[in-house]
PDB file of N, CA and C in Angstrom:
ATOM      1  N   UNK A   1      -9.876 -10.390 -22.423  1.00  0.00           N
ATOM      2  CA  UNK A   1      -9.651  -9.641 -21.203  1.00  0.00           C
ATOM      3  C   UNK A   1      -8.816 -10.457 -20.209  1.00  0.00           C
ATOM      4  N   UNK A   2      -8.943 -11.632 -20.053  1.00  0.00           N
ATOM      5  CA  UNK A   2      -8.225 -12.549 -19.371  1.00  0.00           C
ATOM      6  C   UNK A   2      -6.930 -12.469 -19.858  1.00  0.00           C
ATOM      7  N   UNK A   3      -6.486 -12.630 -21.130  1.00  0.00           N
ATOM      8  CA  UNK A   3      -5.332 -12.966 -21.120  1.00  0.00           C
ATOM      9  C   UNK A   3      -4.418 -11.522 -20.710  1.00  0.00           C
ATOM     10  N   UNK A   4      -5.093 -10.173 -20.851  1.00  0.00           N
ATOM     11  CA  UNK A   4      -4.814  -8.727 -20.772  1.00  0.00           C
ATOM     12  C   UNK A   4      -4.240  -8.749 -19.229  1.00  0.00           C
ATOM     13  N   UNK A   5      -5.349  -9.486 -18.384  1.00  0.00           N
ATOM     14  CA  UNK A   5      -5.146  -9.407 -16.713  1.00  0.00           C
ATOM     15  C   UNK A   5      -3.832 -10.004 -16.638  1.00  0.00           C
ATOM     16  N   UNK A   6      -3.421 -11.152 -17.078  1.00  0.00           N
ATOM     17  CA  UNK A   6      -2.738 -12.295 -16.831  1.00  0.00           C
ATOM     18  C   UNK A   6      -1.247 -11.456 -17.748  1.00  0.00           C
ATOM     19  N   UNK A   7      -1.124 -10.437 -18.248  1.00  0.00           N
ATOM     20  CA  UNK A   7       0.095 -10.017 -18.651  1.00  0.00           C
ATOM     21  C   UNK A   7       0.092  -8.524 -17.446  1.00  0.00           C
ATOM     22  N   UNK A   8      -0.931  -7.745 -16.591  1.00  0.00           N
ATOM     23  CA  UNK A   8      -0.673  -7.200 -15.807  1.00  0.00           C
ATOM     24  C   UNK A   8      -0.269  -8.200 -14.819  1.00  0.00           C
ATOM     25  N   UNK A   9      -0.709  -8.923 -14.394  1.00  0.00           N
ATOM     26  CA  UNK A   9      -0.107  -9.788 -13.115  1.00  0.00           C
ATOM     27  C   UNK A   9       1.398 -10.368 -13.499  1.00  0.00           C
ATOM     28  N   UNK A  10       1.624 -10.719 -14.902  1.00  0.00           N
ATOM     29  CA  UNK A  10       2.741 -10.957 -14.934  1.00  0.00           C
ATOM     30  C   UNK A  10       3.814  -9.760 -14.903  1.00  0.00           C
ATOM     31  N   UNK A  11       3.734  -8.232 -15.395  1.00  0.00           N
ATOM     32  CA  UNK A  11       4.565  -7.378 -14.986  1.00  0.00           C
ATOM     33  C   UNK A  11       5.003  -7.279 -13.531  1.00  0.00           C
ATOM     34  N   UNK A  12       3.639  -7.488 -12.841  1.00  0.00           N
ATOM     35  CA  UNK A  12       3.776  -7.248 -11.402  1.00  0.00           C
ATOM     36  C   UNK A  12       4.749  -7.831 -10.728  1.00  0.00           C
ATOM     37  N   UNK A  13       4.640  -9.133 -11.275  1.00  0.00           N
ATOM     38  CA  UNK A  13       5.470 -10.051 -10.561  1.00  0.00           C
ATOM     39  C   UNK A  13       6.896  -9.461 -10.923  1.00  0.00           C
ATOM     40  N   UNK A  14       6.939  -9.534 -12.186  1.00  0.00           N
ATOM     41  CA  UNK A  14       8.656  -8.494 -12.660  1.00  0.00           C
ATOM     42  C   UNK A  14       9.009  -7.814 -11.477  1.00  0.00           C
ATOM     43  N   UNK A  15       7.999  -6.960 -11.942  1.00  0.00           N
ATOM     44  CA  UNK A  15       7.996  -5.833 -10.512  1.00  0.00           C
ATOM     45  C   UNK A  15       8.503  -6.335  -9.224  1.00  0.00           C
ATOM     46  N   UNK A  16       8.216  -7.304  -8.364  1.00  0.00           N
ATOM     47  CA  UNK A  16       8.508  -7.947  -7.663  1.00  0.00           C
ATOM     48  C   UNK A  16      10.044  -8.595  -7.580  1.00  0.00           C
ATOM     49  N   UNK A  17      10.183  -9.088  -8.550  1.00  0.00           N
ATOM     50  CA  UNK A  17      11.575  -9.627  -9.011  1.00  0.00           C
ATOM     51  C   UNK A  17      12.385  -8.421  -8.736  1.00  0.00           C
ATOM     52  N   UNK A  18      12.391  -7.830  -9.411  1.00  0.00           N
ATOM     53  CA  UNK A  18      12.919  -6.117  -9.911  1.00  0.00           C
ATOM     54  C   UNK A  18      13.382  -5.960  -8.444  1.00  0.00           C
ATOM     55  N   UNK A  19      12.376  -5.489  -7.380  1.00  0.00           N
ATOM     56  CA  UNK A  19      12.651  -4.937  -6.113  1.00  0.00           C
ATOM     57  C   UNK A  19      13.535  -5.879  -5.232  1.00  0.00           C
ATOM     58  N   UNK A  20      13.112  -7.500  -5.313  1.00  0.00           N
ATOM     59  CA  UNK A  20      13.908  -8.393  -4.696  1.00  0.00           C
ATOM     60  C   UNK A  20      15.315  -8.237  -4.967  1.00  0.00           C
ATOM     61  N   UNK A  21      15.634  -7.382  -6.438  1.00  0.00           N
ATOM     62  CA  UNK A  21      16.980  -7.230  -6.286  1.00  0.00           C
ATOM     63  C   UNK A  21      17.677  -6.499  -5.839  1.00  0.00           C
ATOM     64  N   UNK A  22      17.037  -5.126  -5.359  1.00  0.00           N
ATOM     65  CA  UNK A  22      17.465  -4.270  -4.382  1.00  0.00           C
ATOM     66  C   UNK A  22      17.915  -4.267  -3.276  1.00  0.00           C
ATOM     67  N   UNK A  23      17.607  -5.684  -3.224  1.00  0.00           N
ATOM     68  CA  UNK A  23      18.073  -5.889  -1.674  1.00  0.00           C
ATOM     69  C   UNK A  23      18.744  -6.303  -1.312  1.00  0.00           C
ATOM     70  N   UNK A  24      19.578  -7.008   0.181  1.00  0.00           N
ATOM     71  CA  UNK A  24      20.590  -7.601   0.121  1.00  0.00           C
ATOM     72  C   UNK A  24      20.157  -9.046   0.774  1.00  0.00           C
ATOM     73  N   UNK A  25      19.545 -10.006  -0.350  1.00  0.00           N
ATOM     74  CA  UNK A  25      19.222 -11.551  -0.110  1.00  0.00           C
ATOM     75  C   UNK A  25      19.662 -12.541  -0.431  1.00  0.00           C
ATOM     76  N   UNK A  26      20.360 -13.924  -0.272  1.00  0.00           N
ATOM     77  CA  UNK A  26      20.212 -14.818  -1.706  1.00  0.00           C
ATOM     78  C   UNK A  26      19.097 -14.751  -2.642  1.00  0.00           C
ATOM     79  N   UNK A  27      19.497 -15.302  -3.266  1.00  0.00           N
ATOM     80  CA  UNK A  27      18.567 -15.140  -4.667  1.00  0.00           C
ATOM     81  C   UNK A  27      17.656 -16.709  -4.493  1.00  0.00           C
ATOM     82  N   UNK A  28      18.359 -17.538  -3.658  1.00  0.00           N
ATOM     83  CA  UNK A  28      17.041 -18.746  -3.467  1.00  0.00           C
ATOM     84  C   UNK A  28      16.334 -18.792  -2.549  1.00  0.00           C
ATOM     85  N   UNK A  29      16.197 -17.259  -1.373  1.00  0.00           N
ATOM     86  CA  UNK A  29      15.467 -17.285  -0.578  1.00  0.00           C
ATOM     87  C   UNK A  29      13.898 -16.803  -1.445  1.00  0.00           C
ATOM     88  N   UNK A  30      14.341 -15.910  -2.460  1.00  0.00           N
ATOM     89  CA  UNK A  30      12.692 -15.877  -3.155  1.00  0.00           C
ATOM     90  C   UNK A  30      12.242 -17.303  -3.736  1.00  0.00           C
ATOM     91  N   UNK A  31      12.329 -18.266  -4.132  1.00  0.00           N
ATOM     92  CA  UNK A  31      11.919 -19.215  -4.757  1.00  0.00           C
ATOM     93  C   UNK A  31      11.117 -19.731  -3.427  1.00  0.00           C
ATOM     94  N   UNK A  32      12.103 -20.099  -2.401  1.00  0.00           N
ATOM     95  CA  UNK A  32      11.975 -20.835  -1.354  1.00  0.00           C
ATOM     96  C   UNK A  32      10.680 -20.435  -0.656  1.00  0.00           C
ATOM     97  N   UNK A  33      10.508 -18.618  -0.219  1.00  0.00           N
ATOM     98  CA  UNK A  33       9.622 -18.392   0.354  1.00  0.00           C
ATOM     99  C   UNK A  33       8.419 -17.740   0.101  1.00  0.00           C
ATOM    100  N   UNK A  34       7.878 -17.895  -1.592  1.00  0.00           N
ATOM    101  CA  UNK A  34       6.957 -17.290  -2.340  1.00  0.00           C
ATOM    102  C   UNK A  34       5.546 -18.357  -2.391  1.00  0.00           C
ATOM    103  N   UNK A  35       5.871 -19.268  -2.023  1.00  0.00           N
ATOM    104  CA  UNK A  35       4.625 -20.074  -1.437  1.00  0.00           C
ATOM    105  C   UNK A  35       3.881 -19.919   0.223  1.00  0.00           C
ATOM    106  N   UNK A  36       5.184 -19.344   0.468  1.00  0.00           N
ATOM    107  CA  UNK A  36       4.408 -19.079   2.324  1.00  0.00           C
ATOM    108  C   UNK A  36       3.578 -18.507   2.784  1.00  0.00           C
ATOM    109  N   UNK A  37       2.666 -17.100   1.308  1.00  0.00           N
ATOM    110  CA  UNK A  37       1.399 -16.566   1.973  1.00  0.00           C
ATOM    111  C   UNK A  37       0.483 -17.622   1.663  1.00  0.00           C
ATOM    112  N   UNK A  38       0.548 -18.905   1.184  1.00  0.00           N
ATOM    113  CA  UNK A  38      -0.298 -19.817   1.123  1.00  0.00           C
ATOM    114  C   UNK A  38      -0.713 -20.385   2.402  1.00  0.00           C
ATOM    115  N   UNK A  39      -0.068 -20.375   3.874  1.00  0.00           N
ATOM    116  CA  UNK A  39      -0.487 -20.923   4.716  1.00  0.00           C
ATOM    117  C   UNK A  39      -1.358 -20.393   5.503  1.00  0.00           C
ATOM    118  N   UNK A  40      -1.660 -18.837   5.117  1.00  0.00           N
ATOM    119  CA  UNK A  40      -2.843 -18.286   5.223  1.00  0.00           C
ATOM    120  C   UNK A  40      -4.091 -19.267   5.256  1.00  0.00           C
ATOM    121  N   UNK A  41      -4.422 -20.046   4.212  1.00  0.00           N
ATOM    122  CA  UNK A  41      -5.674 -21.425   4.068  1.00  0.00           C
ATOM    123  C   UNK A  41      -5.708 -22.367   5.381  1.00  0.00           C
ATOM    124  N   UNK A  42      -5.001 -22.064   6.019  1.00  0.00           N
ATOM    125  CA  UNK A  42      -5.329 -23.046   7.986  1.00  0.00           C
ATOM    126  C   UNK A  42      -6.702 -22.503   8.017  1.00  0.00           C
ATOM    127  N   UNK A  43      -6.762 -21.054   8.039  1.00  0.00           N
ATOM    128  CA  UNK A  43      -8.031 -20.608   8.055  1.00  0.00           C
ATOM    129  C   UNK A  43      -9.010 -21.778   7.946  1.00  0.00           C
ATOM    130  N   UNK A  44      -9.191 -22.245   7.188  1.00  0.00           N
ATOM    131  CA  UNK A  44     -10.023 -22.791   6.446  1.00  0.00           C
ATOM    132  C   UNK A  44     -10.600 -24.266   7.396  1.00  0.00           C
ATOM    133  N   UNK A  45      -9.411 -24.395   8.191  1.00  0.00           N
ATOM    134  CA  UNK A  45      -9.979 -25.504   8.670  1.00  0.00           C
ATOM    135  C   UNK A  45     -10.779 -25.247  10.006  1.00  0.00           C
ATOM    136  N   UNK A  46     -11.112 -23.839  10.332  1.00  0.00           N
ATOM    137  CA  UNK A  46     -11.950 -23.527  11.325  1.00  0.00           C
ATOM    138  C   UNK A  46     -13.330 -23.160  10.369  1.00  0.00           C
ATOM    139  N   UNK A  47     -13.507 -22.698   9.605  1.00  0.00           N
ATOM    140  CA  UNK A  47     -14.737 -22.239   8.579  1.00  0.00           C
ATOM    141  C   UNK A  47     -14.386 -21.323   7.318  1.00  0.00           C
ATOM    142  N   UNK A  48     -14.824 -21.444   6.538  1.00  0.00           N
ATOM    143  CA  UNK A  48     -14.799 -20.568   5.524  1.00  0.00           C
ATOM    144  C   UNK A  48     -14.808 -19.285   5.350  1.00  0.00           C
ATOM    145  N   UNK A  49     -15.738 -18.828   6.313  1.00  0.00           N
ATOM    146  CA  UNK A  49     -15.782 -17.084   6.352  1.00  0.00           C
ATOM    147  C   UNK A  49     -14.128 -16.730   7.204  1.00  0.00           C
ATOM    148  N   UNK A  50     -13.856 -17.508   8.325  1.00  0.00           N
ATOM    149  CA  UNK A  50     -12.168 -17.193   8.528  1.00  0.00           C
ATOM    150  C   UNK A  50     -11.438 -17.637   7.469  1.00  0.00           C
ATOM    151  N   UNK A  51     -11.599 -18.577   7.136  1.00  0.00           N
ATOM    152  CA  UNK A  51     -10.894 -19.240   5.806  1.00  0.00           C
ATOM    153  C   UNK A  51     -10.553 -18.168   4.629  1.00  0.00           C
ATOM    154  N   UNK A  52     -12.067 -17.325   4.437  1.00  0.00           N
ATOM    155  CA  UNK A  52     -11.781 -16.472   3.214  1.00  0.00           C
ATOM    156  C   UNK A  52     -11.081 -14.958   3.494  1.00  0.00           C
ATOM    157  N   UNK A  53     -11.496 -14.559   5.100  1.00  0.00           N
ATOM    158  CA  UNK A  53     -10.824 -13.466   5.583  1.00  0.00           C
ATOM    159  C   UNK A  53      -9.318 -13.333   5.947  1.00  0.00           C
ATOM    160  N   UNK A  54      -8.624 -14.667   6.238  1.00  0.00           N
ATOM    161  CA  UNK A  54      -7.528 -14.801   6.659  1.00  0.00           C
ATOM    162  C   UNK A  54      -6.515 -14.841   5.156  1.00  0.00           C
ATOM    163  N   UNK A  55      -7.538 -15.643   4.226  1.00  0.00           N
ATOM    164  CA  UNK A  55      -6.478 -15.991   2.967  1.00  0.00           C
ATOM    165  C   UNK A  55      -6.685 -14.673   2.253  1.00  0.00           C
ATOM    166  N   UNK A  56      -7.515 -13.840   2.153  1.00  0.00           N
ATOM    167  CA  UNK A  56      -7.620 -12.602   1.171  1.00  0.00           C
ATOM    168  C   UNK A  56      -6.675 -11.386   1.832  1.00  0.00           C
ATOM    169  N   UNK A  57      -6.778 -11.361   3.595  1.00  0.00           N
ATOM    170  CA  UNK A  57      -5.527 -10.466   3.836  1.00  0.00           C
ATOM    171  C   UNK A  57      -4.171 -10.468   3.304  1.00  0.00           C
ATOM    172  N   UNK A  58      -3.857 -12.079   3.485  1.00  0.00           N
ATOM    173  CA  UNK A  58      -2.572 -12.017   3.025  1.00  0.00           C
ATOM    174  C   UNK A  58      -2.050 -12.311   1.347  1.00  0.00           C
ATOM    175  N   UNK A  59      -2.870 -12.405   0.994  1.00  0.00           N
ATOM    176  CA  UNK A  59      -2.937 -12.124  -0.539  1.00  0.00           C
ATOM    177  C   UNK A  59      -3.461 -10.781  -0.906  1.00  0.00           C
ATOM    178  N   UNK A  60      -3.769  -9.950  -0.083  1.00  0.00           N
ATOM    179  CA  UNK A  60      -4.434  -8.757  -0.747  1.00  0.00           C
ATOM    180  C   UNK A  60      -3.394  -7.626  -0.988  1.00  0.00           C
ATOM    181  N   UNK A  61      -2.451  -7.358  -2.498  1.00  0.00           N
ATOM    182  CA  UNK A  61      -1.804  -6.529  -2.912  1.00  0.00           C
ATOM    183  C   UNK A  61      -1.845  -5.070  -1.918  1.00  0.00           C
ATOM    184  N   UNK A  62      -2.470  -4.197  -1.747  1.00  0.00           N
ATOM    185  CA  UNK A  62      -2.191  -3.087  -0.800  1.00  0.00           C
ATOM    186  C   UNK A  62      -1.978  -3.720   0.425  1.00  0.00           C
ATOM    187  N   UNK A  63      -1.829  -4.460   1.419  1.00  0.00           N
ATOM    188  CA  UNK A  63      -1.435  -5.295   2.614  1.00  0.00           C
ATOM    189  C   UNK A  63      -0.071  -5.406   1.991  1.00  0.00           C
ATOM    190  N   UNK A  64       0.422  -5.803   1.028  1.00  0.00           N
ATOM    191  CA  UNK A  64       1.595  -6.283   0.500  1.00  0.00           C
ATOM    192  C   UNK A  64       2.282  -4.831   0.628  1.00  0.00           C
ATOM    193  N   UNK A  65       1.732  -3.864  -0.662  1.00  0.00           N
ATOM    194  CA  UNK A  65       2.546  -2.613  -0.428  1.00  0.00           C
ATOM    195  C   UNK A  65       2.884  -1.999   0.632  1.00  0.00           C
ATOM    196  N   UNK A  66       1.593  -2.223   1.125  1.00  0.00           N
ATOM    197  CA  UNK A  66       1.825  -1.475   3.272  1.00  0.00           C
ATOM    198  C   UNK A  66       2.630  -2.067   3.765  1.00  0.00           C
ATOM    199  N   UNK A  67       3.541  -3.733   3.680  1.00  0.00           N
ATOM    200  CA  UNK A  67       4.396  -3.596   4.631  1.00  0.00           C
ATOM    201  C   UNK A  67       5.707  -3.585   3.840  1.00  0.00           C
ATOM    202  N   UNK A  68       5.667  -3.354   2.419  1.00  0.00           N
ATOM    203  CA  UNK A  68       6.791  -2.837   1.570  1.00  0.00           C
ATOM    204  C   UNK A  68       7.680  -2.017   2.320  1.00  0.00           C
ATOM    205  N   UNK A  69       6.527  -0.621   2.187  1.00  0.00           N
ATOM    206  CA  UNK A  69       6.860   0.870   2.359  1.00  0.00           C
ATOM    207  C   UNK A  69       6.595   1.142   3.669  1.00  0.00           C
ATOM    208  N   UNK A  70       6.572   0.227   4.701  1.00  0.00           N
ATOM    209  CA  UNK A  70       6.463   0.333   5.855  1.00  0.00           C
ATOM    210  C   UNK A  70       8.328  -0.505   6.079  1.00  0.00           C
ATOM    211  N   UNK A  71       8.886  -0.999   5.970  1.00  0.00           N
ATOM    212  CA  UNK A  71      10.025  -1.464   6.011  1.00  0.00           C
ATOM    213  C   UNK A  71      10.994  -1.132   4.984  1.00  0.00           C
ATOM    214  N   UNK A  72      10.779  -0.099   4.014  1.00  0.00           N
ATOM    215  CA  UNK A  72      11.434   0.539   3.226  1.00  0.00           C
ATOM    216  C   UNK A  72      11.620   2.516   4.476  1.00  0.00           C
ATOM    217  N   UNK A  73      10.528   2.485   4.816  1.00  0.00           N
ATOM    218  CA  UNK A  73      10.302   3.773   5.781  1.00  0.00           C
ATOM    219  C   UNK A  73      11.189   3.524   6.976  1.00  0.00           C
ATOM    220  N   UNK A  74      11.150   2.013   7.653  1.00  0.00           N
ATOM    221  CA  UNK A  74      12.108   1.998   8.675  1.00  0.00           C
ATOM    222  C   UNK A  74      13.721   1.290   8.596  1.00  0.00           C
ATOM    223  N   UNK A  75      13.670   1.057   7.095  1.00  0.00           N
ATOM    224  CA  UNK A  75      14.651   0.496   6.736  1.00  0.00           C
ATOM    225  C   UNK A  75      15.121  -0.637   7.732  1.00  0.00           C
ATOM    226  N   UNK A  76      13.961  -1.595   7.616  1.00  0.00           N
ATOM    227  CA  UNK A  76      14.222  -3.184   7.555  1.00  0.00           C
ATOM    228  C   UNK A  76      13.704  -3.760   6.758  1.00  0.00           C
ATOM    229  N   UNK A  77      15.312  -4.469   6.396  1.00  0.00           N
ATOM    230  CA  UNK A  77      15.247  -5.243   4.486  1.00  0.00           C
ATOM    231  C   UNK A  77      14.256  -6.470   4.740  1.00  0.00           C
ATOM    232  N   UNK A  78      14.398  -6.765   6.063  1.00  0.00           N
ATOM    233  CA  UNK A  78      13.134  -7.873   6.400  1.00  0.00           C
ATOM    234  C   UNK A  78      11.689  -7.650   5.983  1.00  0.00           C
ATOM    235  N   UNK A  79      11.661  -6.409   6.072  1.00  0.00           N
ATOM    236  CA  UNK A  79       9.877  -6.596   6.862  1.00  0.00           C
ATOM    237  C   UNK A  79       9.831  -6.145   4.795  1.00  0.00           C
ATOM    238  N   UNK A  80      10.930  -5.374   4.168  1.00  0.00           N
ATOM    239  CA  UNK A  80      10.693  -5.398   2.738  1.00  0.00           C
ATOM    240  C   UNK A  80      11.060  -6.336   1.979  1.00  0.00           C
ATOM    241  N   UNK A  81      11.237  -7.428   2.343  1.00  0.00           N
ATOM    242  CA  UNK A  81      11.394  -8.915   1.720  1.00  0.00           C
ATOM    243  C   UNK A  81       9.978  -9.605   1.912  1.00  0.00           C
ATOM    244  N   UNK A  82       9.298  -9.495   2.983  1.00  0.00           N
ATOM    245  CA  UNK A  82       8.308  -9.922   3.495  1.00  0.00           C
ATOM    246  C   UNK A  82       7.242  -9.083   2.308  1.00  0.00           C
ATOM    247  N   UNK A  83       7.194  -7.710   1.971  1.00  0.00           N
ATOM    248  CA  UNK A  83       5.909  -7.661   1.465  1.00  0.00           C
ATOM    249  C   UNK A  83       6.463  -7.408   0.265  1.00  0.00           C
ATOM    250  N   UNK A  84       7.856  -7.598  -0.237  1.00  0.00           N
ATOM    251  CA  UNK A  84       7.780  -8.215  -1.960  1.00  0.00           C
ATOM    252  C   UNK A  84       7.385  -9.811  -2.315  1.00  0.00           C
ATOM    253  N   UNK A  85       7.704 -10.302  -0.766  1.00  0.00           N
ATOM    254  CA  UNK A  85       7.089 -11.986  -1.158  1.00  0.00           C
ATOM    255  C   UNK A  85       5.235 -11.812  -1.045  1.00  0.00           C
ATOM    256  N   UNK A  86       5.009 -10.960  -0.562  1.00  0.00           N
ATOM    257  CA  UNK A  86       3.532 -11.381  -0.406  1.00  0.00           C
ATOM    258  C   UNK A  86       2.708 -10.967  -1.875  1.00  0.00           C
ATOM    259  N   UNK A  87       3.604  -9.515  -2.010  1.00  0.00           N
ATOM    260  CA  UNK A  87       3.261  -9.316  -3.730  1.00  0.00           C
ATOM    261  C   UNK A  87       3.683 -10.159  -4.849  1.00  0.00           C
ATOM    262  N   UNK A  88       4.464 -10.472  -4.616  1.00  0.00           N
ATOM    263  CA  UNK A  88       4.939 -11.502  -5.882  1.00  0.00           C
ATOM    264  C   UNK A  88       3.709 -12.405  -5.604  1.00  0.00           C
ATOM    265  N   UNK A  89       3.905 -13.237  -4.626  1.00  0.00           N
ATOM    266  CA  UNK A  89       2.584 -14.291  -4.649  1.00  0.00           C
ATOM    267  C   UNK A  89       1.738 -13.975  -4.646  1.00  0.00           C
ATOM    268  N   UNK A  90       0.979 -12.681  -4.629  1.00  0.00           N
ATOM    269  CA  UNK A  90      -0.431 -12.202  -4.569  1.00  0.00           C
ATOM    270  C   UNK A  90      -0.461 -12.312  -6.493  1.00  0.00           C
ATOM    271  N   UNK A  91       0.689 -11.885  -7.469  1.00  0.00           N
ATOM    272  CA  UNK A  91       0.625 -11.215  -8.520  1.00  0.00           C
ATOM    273  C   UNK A  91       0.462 -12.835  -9.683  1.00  0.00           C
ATOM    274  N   UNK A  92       1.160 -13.534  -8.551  1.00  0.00           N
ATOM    275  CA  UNK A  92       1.885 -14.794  -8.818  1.00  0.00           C
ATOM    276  C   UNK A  92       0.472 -15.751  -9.236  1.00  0.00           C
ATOM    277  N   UNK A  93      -0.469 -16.083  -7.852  1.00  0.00           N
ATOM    278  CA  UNK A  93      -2.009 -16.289  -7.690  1.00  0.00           C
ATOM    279  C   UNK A  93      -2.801 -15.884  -8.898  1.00  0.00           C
ATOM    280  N   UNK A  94      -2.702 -14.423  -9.232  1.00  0.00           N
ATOM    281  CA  UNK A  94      -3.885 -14.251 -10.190  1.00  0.00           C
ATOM    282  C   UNK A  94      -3.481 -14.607 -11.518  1.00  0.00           C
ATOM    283  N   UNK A  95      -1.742 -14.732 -11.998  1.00  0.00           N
ATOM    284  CA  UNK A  95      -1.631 -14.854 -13.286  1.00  0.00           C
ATOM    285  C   UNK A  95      -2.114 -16.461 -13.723  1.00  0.00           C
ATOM    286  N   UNK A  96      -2.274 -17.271 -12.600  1.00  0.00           N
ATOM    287  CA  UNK A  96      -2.690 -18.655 -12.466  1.00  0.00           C
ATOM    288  C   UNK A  96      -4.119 -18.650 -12.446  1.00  0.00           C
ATOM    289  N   UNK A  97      -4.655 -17.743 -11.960  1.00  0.00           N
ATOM    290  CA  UNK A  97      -6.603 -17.613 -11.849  1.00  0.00           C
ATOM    291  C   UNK A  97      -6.900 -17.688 -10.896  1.00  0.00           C
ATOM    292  N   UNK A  98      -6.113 -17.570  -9.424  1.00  0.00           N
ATOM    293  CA  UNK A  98      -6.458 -17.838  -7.773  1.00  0.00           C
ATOM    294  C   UNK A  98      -6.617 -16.234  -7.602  1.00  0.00           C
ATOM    295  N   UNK A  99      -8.040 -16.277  -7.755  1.00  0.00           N
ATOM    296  CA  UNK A  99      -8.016 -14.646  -6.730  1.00  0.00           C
ATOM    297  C   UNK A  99      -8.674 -14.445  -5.844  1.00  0.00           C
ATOM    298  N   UNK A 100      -9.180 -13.493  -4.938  1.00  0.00           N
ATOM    299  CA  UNK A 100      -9.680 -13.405  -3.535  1.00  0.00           C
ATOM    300  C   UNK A 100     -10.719 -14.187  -3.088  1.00  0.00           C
ATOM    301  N   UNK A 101     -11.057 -14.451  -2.145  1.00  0.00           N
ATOM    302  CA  UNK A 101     -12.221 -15.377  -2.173  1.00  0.00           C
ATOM    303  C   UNK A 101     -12.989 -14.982  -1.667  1.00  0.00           C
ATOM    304  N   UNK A 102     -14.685 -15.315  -2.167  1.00  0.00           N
ATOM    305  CA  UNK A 102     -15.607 -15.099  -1.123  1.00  0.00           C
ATOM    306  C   UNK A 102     -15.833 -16.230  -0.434  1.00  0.00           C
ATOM    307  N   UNK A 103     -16.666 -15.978   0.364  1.00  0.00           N
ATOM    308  CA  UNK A 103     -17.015 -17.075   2.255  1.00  0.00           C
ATOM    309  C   UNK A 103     -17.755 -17.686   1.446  1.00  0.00           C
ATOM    310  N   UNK A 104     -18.686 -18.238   0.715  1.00  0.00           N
ATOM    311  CA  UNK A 104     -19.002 -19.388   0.086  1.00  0.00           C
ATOM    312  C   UNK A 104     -18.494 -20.477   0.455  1.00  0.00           C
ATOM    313  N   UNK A 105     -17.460 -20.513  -0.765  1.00  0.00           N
ATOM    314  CA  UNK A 105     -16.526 -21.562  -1.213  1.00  0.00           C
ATOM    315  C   UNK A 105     -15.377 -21.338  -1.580  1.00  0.00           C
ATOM    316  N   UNK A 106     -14.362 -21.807  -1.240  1.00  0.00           N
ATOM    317  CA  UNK A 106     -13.071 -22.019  -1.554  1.00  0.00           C
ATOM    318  C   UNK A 106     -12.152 -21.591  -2.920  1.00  0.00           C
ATOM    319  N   UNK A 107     -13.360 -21.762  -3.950  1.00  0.00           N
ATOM    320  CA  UNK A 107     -13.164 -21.932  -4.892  1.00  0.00           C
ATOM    321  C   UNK A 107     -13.902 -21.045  -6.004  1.00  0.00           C
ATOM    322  N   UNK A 108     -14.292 -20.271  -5.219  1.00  0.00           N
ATOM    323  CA  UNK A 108     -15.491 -18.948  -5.666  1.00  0.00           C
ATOM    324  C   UNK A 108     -14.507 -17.562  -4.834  1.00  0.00           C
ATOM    325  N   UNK A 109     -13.773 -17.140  -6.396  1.00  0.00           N
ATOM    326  CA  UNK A 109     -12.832 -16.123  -6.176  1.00  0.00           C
ATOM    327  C   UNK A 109     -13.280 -15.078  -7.133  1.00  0.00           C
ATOM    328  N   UNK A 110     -12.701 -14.007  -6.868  1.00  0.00           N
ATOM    329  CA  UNK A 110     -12.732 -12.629  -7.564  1.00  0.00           C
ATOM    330  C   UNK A 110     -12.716 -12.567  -9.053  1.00  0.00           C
ATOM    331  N   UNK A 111     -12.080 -13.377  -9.652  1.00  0.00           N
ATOM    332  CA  UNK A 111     -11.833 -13.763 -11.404  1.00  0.00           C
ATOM    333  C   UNK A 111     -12.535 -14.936 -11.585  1.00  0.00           C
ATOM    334  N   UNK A 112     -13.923 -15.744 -10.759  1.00  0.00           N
ATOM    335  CA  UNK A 112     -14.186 -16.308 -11.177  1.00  0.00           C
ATOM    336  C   UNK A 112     -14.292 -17.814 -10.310  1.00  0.00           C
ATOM    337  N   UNK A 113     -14.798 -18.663 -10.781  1.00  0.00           N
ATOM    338  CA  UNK A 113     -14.891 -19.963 -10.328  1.00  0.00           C
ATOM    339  C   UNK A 113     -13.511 -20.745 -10.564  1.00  0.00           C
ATOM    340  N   UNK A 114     -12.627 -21.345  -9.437  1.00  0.00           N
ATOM    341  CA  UNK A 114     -11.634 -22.490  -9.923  1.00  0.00           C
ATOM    342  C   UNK A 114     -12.325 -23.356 -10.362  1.00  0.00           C
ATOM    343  N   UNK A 115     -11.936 -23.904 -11.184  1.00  0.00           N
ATOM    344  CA  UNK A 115     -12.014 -25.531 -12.082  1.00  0.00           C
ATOM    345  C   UNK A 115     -14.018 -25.879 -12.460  1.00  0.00           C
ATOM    346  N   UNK A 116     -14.087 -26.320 -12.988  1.00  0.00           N
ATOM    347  CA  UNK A 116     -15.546 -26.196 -13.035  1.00  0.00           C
ATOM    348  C   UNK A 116     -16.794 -26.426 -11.615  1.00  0.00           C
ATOM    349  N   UNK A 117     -17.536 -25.755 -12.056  1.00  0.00           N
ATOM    350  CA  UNK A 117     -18.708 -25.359 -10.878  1.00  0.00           C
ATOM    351  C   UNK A 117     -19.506 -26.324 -10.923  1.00  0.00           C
ATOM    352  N   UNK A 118     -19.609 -27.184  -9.700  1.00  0.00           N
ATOM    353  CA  UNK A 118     -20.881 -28.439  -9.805  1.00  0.00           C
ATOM    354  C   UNK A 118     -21.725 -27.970  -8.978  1.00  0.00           C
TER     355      UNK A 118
END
């Protein structure tokens, strides 16, 4: 089943690719800025429950589509660069095993525990 997830997340990302080309960008602004919903995790250095609410918004795929088709609707290629980068890296995250988190721990996500559980 894992490896099943990990070939949907990898279409997605296609998917992602796919749309980035619709647009009118360099092509090294996606490389460049597909790590940036990662800074979402500041959260983290106030507590965990912000930590896990702040990093799961901006990783959370429908947040991504909403500001797709919200800047595809007002036709700014910005705000639809912005939520093909957040999908790509949302799609990007799970084909690696990073998925949503609960307020626990950091490391106690939706697919599971990162790296082993002590």
């Amino acid at each position: 089943m894992k490896h099943l997830l990990q070939l949907e997340e990898l279409g997605q990302f296609g998917l992602a690719i796919f749309l980035f080309t619709q647009i009118e960008f360099q092509w090294w602004l996606f490389p460049l800025c597909l790590l940036l919903p990662d800074l979402s995790m500041v959260g983290y250095l106030i507590n965990s429950k912000i930590g896990a609410w702040l990093y799961n918004f901006f990783h959370h795929k429908l947040f991504a589509i909403f500001v797709l088709v919200l800047g595809f609707y007002l036709k700014i290629q910005t705000v639809e660069f912005i939520g093909i980068i957040l999908f790509a890296h949302a799609a990007m995250d799970r084909i690696f095993g990073y998925g949503l988190k609960f307020e626990d721990d950091f490391k106690h996500t939706h697919l599971d525990w990162i790296g082993k559980k002590l």
